[in-house]
Structures are given as C-alpha cells and as structure tokens.
N, C-alpha and C. Protein backbone atom coordinates (compact mmCIF):
# COMPACT_ATOMS: atom_id res chain seq x y z
N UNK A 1 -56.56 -85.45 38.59
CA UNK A 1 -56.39 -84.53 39.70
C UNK A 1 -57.63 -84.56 40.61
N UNK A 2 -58.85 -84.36 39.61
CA UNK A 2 -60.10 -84.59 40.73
C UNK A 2 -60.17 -85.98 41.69
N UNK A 3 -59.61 -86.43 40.70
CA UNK A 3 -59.59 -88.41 41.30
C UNK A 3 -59.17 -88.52 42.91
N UNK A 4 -57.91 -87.80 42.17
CA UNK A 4 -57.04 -87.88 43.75
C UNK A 4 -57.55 -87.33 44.87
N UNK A 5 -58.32 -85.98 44.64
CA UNK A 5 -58.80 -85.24 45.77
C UNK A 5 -60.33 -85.66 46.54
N UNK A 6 -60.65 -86.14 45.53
CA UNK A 6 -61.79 -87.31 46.36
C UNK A 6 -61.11 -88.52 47.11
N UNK A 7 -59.88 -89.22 46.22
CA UNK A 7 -59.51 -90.14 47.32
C UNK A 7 -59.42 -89.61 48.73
N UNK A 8 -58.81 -88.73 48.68
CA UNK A 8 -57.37 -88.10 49.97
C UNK A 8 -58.89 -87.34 50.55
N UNK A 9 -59.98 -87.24 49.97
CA UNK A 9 -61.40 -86.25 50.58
C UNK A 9 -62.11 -88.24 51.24
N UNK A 10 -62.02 -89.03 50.51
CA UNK A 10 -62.13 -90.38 51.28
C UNK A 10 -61.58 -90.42 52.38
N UNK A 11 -60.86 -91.04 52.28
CA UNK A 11 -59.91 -91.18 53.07
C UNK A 11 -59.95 -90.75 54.73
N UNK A 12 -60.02 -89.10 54.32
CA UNK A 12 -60.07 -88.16 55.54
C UNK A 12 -61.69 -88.64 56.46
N UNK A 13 -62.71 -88.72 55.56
CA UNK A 13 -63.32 -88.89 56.13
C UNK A 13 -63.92 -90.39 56.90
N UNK A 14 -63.53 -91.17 56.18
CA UNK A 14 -62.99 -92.77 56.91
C UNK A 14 -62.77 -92.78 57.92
N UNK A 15 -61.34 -91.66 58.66
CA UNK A 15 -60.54 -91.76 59.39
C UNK A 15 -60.91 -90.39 59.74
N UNK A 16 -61.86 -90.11 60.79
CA UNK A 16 -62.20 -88.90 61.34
C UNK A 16 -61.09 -88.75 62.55
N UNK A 17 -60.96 -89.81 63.12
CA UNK A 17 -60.24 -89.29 64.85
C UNK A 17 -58.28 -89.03 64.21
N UNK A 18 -57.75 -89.74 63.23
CA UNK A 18 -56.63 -88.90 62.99
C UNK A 18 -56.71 -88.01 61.90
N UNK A 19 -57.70 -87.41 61.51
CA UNK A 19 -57.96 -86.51 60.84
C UNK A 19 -57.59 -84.93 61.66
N UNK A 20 -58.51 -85.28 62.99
CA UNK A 20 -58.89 -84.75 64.20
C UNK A 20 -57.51 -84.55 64.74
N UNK A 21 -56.92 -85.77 65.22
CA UNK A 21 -55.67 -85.47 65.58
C UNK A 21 -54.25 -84.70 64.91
N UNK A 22 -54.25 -84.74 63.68
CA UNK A 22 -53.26 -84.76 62.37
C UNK A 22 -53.54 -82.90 62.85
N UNK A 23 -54.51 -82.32 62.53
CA UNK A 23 -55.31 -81.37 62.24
C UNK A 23 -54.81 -80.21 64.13
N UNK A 24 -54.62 -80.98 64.84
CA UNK A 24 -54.65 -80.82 65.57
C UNK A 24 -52.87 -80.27 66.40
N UNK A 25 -52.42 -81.27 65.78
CA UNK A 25 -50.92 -81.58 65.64
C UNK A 25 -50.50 -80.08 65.23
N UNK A 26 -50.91 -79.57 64.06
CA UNK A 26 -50.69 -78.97 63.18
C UNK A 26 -50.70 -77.34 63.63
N UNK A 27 -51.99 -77.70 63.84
CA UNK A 27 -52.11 -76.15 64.59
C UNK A 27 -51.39 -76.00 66.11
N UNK A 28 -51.23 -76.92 66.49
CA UNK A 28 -50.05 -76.74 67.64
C UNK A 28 -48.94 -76.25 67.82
N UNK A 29 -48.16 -77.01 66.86
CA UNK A 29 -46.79 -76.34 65.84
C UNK A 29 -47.05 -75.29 65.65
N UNK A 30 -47.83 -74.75 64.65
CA UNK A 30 -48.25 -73.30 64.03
C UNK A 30 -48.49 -72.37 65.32
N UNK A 31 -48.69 -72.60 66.24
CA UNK A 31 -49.07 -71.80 67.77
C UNK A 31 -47.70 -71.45 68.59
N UNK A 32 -46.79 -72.66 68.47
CA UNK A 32 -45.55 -72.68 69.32
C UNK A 32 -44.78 -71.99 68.25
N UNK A 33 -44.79 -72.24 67.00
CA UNK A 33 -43.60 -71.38 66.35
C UNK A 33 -44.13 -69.62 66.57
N UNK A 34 -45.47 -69.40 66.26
CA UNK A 34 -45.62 -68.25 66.44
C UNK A 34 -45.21 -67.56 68.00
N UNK A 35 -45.45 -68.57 69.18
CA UNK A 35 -44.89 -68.12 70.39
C UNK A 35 -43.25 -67.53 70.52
N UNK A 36 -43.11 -68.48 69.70
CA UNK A 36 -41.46 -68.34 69.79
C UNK A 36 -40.77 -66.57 68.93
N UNK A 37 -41.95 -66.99 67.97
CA UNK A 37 -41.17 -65.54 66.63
C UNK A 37 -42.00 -64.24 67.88
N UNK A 38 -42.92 -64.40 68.49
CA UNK A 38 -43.44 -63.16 69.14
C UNK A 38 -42.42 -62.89 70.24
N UNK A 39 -42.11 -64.31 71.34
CA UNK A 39 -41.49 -63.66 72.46
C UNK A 39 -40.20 -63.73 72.76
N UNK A 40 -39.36 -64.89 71.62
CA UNK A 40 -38.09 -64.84 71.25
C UNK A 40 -36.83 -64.11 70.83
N UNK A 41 -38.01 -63.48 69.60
CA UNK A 41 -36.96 -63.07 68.99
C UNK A 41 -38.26 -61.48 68.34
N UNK A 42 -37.68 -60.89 69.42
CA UNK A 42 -38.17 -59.51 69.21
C UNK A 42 -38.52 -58.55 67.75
N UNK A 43 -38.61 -58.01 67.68
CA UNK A 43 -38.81 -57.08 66.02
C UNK A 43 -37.32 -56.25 66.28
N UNK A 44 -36.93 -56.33 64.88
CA UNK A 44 -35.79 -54.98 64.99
C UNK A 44 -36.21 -53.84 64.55
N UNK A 45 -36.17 -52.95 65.82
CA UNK A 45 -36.77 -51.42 65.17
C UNK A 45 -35.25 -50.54 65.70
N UNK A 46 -35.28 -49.32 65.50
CA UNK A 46 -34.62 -47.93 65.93
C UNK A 46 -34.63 -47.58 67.09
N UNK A 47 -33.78 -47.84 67.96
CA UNK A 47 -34.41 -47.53 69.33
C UNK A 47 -33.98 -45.71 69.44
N UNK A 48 -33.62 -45.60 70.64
CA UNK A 48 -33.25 -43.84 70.79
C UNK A 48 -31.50 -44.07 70.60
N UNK A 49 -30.84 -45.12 71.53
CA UNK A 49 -29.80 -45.26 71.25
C UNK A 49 -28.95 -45.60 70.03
N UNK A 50 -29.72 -45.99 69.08
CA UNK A 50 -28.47 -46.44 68.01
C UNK A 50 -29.04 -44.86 66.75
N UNK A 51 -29.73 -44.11 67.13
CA UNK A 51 -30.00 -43.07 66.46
C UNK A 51 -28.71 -42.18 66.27
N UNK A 52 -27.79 -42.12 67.44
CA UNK A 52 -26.71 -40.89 67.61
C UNK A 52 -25.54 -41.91 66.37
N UNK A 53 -26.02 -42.69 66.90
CA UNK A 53 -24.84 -43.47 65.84
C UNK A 53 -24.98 -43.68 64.12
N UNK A 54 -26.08 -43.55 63.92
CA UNK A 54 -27.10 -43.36 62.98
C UNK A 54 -26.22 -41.93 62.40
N UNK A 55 -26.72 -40.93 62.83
CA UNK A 55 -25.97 -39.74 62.72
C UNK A 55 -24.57 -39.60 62.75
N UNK A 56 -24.10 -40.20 63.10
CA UNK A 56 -22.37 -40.02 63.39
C UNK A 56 -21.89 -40.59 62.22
N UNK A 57 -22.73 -41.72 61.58
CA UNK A 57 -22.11 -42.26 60.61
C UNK A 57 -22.61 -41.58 59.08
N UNK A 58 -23.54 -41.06 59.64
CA UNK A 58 -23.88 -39.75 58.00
C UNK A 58 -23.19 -39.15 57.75
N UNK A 59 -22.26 -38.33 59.24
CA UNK A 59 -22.28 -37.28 59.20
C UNK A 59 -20.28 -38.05 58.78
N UNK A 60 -19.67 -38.54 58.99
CA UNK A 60 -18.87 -39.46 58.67
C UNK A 60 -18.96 -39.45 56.98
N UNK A 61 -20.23 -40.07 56.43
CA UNK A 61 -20.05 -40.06 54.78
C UNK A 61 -20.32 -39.20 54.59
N UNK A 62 -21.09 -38.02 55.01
CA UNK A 62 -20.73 -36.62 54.33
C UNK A 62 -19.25 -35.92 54.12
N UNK A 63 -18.49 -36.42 55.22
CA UNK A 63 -17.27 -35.31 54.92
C UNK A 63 -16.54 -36.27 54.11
N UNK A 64 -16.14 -37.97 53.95
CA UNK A 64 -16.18 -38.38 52.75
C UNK A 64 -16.19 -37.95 51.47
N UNK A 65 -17.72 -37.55 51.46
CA UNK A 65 -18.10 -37.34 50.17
C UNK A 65 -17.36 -35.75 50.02
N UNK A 66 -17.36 -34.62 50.88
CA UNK A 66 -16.71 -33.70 50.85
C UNK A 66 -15.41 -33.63 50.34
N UNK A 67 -14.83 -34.58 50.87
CA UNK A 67 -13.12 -34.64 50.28
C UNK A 67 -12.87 -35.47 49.07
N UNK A 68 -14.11 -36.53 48.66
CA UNK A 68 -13.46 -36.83 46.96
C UNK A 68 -14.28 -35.69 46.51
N UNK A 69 -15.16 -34.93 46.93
CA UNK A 69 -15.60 -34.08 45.98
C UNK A 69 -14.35 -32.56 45.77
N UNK A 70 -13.52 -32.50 46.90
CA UNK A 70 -12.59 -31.69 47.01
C UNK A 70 -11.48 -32.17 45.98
N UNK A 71 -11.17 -33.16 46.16
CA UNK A 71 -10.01 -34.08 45.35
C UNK A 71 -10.47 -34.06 43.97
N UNK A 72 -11.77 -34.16 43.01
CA UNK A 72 -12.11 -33.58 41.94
C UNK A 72 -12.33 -32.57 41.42
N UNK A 73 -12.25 -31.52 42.16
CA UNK A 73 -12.25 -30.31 41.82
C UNK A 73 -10.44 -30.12 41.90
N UNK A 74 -9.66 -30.98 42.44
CA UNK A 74 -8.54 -30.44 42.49
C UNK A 74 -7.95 -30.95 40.93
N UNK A 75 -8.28 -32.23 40.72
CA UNK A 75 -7.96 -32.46 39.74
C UNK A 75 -8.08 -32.11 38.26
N UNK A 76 -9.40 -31.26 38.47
CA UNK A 76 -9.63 -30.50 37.29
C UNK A 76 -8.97 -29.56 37.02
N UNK A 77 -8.71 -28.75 38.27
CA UNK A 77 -7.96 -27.90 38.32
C UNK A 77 -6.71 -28.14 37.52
N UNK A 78 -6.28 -29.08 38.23
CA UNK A 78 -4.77 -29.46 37.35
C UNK A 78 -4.78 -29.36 35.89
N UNK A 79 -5.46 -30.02 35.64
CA UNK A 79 -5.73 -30.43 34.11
C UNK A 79 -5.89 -29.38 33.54
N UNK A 80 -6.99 -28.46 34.03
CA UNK A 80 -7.40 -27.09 33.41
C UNK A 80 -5.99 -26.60 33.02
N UNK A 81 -4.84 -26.78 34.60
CA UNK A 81 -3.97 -25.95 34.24
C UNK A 81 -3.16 -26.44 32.87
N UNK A 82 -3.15 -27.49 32.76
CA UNK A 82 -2.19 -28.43 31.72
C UNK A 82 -2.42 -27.73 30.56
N UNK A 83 -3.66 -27.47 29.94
CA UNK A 83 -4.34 -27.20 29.50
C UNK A 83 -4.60 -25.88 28.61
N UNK A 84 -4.03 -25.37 29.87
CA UNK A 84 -4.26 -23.65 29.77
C UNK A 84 -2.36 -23.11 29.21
N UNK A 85 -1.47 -24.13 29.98
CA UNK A 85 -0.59 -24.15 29.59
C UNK A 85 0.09 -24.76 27.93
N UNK A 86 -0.85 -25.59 27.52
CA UNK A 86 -0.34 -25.89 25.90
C UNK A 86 -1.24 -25.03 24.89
N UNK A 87 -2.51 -24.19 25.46
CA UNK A 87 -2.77 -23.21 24.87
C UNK A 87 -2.14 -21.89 24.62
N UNK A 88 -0.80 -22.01 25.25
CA UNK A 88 -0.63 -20.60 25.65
C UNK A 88 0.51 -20.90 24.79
N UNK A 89 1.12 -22.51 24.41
CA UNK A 89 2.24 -23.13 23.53
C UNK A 89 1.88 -22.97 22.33
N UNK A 90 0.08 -22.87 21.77
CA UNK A 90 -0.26 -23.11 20.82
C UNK A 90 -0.18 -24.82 19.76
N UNK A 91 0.11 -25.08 21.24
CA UNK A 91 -0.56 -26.91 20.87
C UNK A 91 -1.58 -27.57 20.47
N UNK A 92 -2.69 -26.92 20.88
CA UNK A 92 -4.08 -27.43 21.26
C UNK A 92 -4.48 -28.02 19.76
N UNK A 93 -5.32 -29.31 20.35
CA UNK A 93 -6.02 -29.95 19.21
C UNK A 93 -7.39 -29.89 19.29
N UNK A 94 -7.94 -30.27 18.28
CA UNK A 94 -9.80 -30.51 18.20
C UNK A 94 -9.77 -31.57 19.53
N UNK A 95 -9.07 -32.15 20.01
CA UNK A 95 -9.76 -33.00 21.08
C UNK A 95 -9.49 -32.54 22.19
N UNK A 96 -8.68 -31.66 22.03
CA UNK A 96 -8.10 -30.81 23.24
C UNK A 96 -9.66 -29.98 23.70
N UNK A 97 -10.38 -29.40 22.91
CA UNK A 97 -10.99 -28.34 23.26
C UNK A 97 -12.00 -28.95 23.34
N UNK A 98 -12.28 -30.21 23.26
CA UNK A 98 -13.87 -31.05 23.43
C UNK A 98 -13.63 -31.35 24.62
N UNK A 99 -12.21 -32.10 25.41
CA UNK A 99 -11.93 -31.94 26.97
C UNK A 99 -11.80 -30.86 27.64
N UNK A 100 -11.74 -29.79 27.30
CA UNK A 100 -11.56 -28.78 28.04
C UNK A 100 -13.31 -28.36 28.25
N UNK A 101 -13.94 -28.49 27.05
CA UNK A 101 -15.66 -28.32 27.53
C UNK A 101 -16.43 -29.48 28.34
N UNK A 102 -15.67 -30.71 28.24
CA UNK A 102 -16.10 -31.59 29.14
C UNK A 102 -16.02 -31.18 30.87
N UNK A 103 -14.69 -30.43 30.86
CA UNK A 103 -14.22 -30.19 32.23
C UNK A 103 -14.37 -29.18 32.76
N UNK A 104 -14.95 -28.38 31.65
CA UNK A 104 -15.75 -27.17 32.64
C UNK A 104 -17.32 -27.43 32.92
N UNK A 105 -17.84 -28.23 32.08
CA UNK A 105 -18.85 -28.54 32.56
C UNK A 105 -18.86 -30.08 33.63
N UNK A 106 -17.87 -30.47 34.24
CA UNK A 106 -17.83 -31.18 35.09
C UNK A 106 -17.70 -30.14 36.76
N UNK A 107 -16.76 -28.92 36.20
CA UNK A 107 -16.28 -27.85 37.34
C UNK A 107 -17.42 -27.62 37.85
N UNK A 108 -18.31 -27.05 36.78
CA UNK A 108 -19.57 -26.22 37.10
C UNK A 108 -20.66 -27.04 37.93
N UNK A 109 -20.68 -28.73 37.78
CA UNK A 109 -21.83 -29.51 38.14
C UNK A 109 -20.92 -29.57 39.56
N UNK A 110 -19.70 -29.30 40.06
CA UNK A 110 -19.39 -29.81 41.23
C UNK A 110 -19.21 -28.47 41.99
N UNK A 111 -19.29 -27.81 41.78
CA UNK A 111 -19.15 -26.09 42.14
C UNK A 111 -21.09 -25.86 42.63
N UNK A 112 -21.93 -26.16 42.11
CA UNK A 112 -22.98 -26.30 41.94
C UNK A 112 -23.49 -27.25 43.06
N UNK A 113 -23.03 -27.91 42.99
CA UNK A 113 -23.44 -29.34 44.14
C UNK A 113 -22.97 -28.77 45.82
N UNK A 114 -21.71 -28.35 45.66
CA UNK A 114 -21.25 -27.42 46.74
C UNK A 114 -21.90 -26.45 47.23
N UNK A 115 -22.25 -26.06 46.35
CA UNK A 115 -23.22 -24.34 46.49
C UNK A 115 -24.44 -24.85 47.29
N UNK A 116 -25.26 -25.82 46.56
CA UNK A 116 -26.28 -26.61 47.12
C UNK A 116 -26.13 -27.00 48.40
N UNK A 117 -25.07 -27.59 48.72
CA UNK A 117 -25.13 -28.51 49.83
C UNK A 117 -24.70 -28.14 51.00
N UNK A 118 -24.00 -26.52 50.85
CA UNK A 118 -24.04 -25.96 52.17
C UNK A 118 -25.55 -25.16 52.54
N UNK A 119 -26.64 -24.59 51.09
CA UNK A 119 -27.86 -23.84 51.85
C UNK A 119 -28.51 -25.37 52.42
C-alpha cells in the first residue's frame, strides 16, 4: 500500500503541468456543479402559501381520526350490548367476562382521548 502511494506520489511529481492541469479540471467541475445545486435548483422550504394547505390537510386527518374513533366507540357499544344481553340470558362464560373487561377498558381509553382532545 505504501509502495503504491509513493509511486502515484512519483509520478505526480514527474508530471507537474498535468498534475496542475488534472487538479485544475477538477475543481472546475466541483465549482459548476455547485453553481448549478445553488442557482438551479433552489432549497425546498415552507413558503406562506402551501402553509393553509398544510392546515387543511390536518385539519382533514383530524376529523378522520374523529370518525374511526366514533365508529369504535360504536362498536363497543354494540358488543357491550350483545353482551349485556346474554348476561341477562345467563349465558356468560369465563371468557365472556375477560372481553367484557377488555372493552371497557378500551371504552374508557377512547372516552379519555376524546375528553383530551377537545381541552
């Protein structure tokens, strides 16, 4: 490895004027591409205009999120009722009543989230 880098360190210095030139070449390129990335092709930032849209589209996945969060609370509901109805048959099993504590503590985390998210 050292070998080589003395050759190619030869070499260079043998040949000073395309060293000079090579060297030269190089940083030219490196000057014009940077011209180009500065006055070409602008930075993407936030301007004022795409802000409202910015907002429109939050405000878009908020009520989204409002209505599957509505649609799960409806569904619990149901179930609760299913629920409430084979208790009242005297159906209910041990797995019955491990879902029914699953789903009130699902009610409560989405009842909760609601509560939250209108203060």
């Amino acid at each position: 490895m050292k070998n080589k880098l003395n050759s190619i360190w030869k070499k260079l210095e043998e040949n000073p004027k395309k060293t000079y030139k090579y060297s030269l070449i190089i940083l030219v390129i490196s000057f014009l591409f940077f011209g180009v990335e500065v006055f070409l092709l602008p930075p993407k930032e936030a301007t004022i205009t795409n802000i409202p849209t910015l907002l429109g589209k939050s405000d878009q996945y908020i009520n989204e999120q409002n209505i599957k969060q509505k649609e799960r609370v409806q569904k619990i509901s149901t179930i609760m009722k299913e629920l409430d109805d084979l208790k009242e048959k005297e159906v209910l099993l041990k797995n019955d009543s491990i879902r029914i504590e699953y789903l009130l503590i699902q009610y409560q985390k989405l009842k909760n989230e609601k509560e939250n998210s209108k203060d």
